[in-house]
Protein backbone atom coordinates (compact mmCIF):
# COMPACT_ATOMS: atom_id res chain seq x y z
CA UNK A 1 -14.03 -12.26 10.68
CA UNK A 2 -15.48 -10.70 7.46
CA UNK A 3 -17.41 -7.79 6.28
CA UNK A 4 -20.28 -9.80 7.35
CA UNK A 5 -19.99 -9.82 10.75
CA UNK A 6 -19.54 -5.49 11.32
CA UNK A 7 -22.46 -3.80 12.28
CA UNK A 8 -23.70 -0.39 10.65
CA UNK A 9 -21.77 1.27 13.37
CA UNK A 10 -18.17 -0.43 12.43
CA UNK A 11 -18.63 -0.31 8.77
CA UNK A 12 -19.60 3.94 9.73
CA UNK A 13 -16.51 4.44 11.94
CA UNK A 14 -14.25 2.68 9.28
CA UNK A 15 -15.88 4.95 6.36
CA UNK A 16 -15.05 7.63 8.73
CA UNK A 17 -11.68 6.74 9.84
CA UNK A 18 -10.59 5.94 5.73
CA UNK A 19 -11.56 9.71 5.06
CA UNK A 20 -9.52 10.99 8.19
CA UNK A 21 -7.73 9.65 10.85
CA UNK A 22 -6.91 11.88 12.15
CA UNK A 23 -10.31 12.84 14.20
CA UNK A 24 -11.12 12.34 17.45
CA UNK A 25 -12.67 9.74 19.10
CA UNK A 26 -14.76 12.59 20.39
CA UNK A 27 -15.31 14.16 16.74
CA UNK A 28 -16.15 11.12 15.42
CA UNK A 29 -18.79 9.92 18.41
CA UNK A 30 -20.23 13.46 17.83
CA UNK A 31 -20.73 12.23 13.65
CA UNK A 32 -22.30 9.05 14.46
CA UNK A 33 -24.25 10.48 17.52
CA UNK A 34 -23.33 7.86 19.75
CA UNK A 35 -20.98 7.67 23.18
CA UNK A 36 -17.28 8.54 23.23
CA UNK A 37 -16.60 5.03 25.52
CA UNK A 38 -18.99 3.26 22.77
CA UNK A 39 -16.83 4.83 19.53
CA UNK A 40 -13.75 4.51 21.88
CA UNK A 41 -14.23 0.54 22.44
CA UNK A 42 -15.43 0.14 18.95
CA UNK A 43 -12.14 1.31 17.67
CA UNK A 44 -10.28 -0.98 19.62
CA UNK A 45 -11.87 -3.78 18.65
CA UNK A 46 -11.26 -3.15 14.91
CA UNK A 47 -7.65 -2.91 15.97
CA UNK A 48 -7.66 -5.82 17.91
CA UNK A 49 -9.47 -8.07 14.84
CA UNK A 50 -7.01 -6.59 12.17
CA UNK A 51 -9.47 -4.22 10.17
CA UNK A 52 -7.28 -1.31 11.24
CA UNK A 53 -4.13 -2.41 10.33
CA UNK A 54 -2.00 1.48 10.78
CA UNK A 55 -3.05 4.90 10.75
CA UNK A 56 -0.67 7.07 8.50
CA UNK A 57 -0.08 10.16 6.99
CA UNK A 58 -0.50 10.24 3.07
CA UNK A 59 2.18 12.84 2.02
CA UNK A 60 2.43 14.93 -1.39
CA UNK A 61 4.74 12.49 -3.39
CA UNK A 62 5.90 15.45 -5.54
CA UNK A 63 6.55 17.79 -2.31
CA UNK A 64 8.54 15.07 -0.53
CA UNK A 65 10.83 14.81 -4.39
CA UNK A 66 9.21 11.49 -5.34
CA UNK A 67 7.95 12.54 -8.41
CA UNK A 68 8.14 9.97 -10.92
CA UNK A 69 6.22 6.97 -10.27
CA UNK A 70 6.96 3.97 -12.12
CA UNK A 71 4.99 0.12 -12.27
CA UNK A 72 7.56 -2.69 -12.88
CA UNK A 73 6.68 -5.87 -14.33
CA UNK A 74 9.08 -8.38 -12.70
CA UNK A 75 9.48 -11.92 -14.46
CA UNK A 76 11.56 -14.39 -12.94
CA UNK A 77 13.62 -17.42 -14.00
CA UNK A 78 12.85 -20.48 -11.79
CA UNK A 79 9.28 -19.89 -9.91
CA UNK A 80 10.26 -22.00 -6.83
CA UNK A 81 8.81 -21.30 -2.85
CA UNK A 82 12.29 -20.47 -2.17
CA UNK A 83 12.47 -18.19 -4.98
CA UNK A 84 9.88 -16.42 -4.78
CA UNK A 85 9.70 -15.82 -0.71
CA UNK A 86 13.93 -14.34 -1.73
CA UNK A 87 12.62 -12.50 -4.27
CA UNK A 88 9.95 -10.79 -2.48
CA UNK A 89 12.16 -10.48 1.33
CA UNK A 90 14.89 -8.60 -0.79
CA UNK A 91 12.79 -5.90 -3.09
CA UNK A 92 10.75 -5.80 0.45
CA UNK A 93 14.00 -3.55 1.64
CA UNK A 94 14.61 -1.17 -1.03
CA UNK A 95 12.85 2.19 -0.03
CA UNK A 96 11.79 2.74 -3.42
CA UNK A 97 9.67 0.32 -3.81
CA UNK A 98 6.53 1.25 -2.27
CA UNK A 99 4.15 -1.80 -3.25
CA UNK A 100 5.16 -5.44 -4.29
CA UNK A 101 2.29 -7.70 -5.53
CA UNK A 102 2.92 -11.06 -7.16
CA UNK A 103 0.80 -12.02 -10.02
CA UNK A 104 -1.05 -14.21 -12.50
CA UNK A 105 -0.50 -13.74 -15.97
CA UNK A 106 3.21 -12.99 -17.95
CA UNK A 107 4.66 -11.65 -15.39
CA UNK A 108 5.70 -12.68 -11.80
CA UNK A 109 5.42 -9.60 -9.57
CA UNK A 110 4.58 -5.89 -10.39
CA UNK A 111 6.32 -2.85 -8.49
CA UNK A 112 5.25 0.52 -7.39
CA UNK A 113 8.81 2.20 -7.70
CA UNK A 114 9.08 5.89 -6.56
CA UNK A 115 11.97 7.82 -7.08
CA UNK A 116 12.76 11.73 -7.42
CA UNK A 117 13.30 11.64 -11.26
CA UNK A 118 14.34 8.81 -13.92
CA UNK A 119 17.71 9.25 -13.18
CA UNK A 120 17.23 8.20 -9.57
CA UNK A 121 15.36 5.32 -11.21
CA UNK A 122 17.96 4.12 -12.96
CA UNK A 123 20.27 3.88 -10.47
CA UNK A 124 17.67 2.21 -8.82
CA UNK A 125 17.29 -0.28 -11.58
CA UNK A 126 20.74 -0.70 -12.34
CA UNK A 127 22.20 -0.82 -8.40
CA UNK A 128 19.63 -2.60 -6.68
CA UNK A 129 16.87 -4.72 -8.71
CA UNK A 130 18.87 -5.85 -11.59
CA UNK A 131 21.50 -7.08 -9.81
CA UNK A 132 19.00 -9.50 -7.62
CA UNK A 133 18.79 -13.08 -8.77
CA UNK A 134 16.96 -14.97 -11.22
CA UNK A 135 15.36 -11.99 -12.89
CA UNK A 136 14.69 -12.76 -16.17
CA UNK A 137 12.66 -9.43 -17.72
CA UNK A 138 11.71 -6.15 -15.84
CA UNK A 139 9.28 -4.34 -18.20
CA UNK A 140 8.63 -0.11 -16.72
CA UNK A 141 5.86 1.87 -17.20
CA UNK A 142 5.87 5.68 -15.59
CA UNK A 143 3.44 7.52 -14.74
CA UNK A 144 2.67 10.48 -17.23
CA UNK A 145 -1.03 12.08 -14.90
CA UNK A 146 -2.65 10.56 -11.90
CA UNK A 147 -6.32 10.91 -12.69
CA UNK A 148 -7.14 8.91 -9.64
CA UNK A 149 -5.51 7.66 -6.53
CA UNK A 150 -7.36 6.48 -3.36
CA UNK A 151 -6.96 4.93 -0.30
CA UNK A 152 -10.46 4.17 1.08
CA UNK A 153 -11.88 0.96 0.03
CA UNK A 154 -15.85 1.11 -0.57
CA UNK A 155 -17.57 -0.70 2.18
């Protein structure tokens, strides 16, 4: 399914739901002006077809001491299926690492690394991801301000 085939009522709940999960099924019926059992089955559908993958809580990085953010270029040496699926299952485990995304261009992957301060960094750097296999570069860049960071994607 795509984008294509919500209604105005989906695309509303999901709006809804992407500013605050945590509301009702009554709460949000109430919004829309429509049932509870028709917001209540429209929910589960967009569970069931994968639109709703999780609902989460997004915490204060800086109040849970994850304060310095950091993006990590990743290059490898040998681009293989093999590599790249090891690559990716192994930096997939470390609990800093809060976002892996391979890419085009120079480099292979880039990683959102949080850690408490650069010291916890480098240990992370040093103890875990340089000591995986056929890394050839990792290139850093932290995070001085976070002008914006979202969640909700515009539908």
């Amino acid at each position: 399914m795509s984008k294509a085939d919500l209604d105005e009522l989906d695309l509303n709940i999901l709006r809804i739901l992407q500013k605050d999960a945590s509301l009702t099924n009554k709460e949000i019926a109430f919004q829309l002006n429509k049932s509870l059992a028709t917001v209540h089955e429209r929910i589960r559908r967009l569970k069931e077809e994968g639109y709703i993958k999780r609902v989460v809580a997004i915490l204060d990085r800086k109040k849970v001491n994850k304060s310095l953010i950091a993006f990590s270029q990743v290059l490898l040496h040998n681009h293989t299926a093999e590599t790249l699926a090891k690559f990716e299952k192994e930096v997939s485990k470390f609990p800093e690492v809060m976002e892996c995304f391979q890419m085009t261009g120079t480099f292979d992957f880039i990683l959102r690394v949080a850690t408490s301060d650069m010291d916890a960094y480098h240990d992370f750097y040093r103890n875990k991801l340089a000591k995986l296999p056929n890394i050839t570069t990792v290139q850093s860049f932290f995070v001085l301000s976070e002008t914006k960071s979202i969640t909700a994607y515009p539908i």
